[in-house]
Protein backbone atom coordinates (compact mmCIF):
# COMPACT_ATOMS: atom_id res chain seq x y z
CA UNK A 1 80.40 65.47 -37.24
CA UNK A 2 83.24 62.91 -36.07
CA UNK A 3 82.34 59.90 -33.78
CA UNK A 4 83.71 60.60 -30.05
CA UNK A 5 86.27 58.44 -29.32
CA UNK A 6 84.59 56.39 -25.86
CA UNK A 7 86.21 56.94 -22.35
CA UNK A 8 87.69 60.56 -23.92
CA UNK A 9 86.22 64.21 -25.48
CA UNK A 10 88.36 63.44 -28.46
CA UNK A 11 87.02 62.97 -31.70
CA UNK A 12 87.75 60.38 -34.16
CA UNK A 13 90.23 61.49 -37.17
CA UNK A 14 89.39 58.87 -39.11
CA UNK A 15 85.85 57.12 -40.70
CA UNK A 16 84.99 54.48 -38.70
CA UNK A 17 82.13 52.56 -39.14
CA UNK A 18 78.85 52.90 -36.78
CA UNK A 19 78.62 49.51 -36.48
CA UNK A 20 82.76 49.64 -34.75
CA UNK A 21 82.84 50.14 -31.14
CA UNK A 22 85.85 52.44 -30.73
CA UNK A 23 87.42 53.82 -27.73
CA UNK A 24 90.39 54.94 -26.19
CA UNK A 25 92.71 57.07 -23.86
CA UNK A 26 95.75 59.27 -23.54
CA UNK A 27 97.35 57.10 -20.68
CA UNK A 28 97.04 53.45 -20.67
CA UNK A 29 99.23 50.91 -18.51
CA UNK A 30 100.50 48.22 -20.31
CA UNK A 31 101.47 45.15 -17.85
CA UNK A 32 103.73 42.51 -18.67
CA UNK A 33 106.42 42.49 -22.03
CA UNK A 34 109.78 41.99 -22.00
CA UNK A 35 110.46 45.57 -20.59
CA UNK A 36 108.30 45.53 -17.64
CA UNK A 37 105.05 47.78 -17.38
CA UNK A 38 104.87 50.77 -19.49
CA UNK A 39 102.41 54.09 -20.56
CA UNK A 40 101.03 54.65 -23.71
CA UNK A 41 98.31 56.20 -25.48
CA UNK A 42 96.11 53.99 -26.89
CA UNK A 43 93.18 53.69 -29.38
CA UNK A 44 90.83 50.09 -29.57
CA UNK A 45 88.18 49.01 -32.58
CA UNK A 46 86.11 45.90 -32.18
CA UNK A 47 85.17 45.02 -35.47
CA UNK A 48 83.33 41.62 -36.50
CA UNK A 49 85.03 38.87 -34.08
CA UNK A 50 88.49 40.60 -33.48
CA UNK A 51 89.76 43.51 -31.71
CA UNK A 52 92.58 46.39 -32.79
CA UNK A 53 94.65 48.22 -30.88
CA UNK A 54 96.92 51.01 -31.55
CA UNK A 55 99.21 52.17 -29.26
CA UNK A 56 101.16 56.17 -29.58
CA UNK A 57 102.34 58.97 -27.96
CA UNK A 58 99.45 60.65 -28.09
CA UNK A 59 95.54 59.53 -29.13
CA UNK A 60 95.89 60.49 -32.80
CA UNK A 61 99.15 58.58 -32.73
CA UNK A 62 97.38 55.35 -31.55
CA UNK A 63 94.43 55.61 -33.74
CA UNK A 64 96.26 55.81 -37.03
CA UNK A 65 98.09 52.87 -35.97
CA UNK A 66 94.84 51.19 -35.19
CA UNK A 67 93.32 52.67 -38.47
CA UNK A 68 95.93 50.64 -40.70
CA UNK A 69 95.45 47.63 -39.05
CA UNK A 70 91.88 48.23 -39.34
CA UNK A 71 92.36 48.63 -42.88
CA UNK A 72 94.31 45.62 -43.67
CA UNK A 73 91.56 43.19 -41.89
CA UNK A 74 88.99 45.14 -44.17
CA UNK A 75 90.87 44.46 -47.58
CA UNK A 76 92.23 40.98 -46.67
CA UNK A 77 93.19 39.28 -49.67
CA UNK A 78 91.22 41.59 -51.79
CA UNK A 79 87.97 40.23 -50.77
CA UNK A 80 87.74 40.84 -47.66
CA UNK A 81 87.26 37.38 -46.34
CA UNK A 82 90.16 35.65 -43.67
CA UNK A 83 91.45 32.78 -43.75
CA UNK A 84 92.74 30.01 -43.43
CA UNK A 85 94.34 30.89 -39.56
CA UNK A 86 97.04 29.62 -37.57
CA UNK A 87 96.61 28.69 -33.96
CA UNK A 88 100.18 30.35 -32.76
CA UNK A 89 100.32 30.14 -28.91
CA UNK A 90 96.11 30.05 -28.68
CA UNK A 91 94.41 27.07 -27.07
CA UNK A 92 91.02 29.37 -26.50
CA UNK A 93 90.07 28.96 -30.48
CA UNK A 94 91.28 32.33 -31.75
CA UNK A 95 93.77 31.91 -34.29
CA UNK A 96 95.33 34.36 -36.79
CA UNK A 97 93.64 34.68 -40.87
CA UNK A 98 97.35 33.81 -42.60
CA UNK A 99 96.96 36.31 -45.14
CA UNK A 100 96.21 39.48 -43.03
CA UNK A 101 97.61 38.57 -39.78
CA UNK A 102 94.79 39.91 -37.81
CA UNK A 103 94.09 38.15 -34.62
CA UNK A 104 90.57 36.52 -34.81
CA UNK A 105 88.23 34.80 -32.23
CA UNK A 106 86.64 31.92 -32.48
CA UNK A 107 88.06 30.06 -35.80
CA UNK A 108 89.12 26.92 -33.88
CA UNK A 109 88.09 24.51 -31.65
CA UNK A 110 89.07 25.38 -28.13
CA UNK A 111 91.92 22.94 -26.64
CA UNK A 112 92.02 21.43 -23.35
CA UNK A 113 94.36 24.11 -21.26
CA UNK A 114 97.57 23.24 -20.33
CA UNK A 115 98.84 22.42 -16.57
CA UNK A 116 100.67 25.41 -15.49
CA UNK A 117 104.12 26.42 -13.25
CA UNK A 118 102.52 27.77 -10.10
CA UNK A 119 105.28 29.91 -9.44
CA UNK A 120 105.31 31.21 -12.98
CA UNK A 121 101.75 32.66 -13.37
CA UNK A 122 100.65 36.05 -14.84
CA UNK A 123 100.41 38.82 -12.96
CA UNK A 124 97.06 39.74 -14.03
CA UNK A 125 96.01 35.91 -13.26
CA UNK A 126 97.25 36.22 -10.09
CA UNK A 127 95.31 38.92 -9.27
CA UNK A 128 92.14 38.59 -10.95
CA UNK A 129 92.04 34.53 -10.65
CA UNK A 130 94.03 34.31 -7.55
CA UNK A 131 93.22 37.06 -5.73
CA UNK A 132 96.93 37.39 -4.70
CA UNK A 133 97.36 40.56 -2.52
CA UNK A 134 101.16 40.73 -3.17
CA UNK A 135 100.10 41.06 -7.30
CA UNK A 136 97.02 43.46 -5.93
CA UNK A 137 99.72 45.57 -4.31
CA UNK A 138 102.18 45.81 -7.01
CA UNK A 139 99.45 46.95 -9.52
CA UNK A 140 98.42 49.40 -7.48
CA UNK A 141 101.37 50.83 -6.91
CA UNK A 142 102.33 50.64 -10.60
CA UNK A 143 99.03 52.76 -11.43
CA UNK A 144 99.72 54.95 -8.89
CA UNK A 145 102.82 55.56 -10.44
CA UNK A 146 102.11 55.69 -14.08
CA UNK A 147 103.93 58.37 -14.46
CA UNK A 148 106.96 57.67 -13.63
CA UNK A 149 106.64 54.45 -16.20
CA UNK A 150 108.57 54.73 -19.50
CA UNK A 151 106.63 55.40 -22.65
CA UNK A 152 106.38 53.64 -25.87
């Protein structure tokens, strides 16, 4: 018998490993992007010190996404094993393995953080970190309207 997928009644298509917390839903809001906010389906796998996610129209859609990403990390280079990474944009010590791309926690040294434009923060900073009730508002009312939002 298939795995259920956690946070649905779906089962997984695929063979994921015990040890591979997976989970997922049929209509996630995606925040920020070039675009604006959005709604997808989505599918997430937290293998080892990363984290996949597959986004689709529907579940299935967003788990074989997730699935091939899942199986490029496992066959990295042949072997298996990542590395070296690149920083990219990260100051928080994840990095990306520069043979498999996958996104990876933990590889560097954290950085000191960088001073930030007040009037250019993230909408999920403001409202988790700020407490902002203008951002509080318009995620609510983006959720409340989810769907209305495009998909992807």
């Amino acid at each position: 018998m298939s795995r259920l997928i956690k946070n649905t009644t779906t089962p997984a298509q695929h063979d994921w490993p015990e040890d591979v917390l997976i989970q997922g839903g049929e209509h996630g809001v995606v925040f920020g992007g070039p675009e604006g906010a959005y709604q997808t389906a989505f599918f997430e796998a937290f293998p080892g010190d990363t984290f996949l996610r597959g986004e689709g129209k529907t579940l299935a859609a967003a788990e074989d996404s997730c699935w091939k990403q899942y199986q490029r990390y496992t066959a990295c280079d042949g072997s298996g094993e990542h590395g070296p990474y690149e920083r990219r944009e990260y100051r928080n010590g994840a990095g990306f393995c520069s043979k498999c791309g996958t996104w990876m926690s933990n590889v560097f040294e954290p950085l000191p953080e960088l001073p930030r434009d007040p009037n250019r923060r993230r909408l999920m900073d403001r409202v988790f970190t700020d407490q902002d009730p203008e951002a509080i508002t318009e995620v609510l009312e983006v959720v409340a309207n989810a769907k209305d939002l495009p998909t992807r």
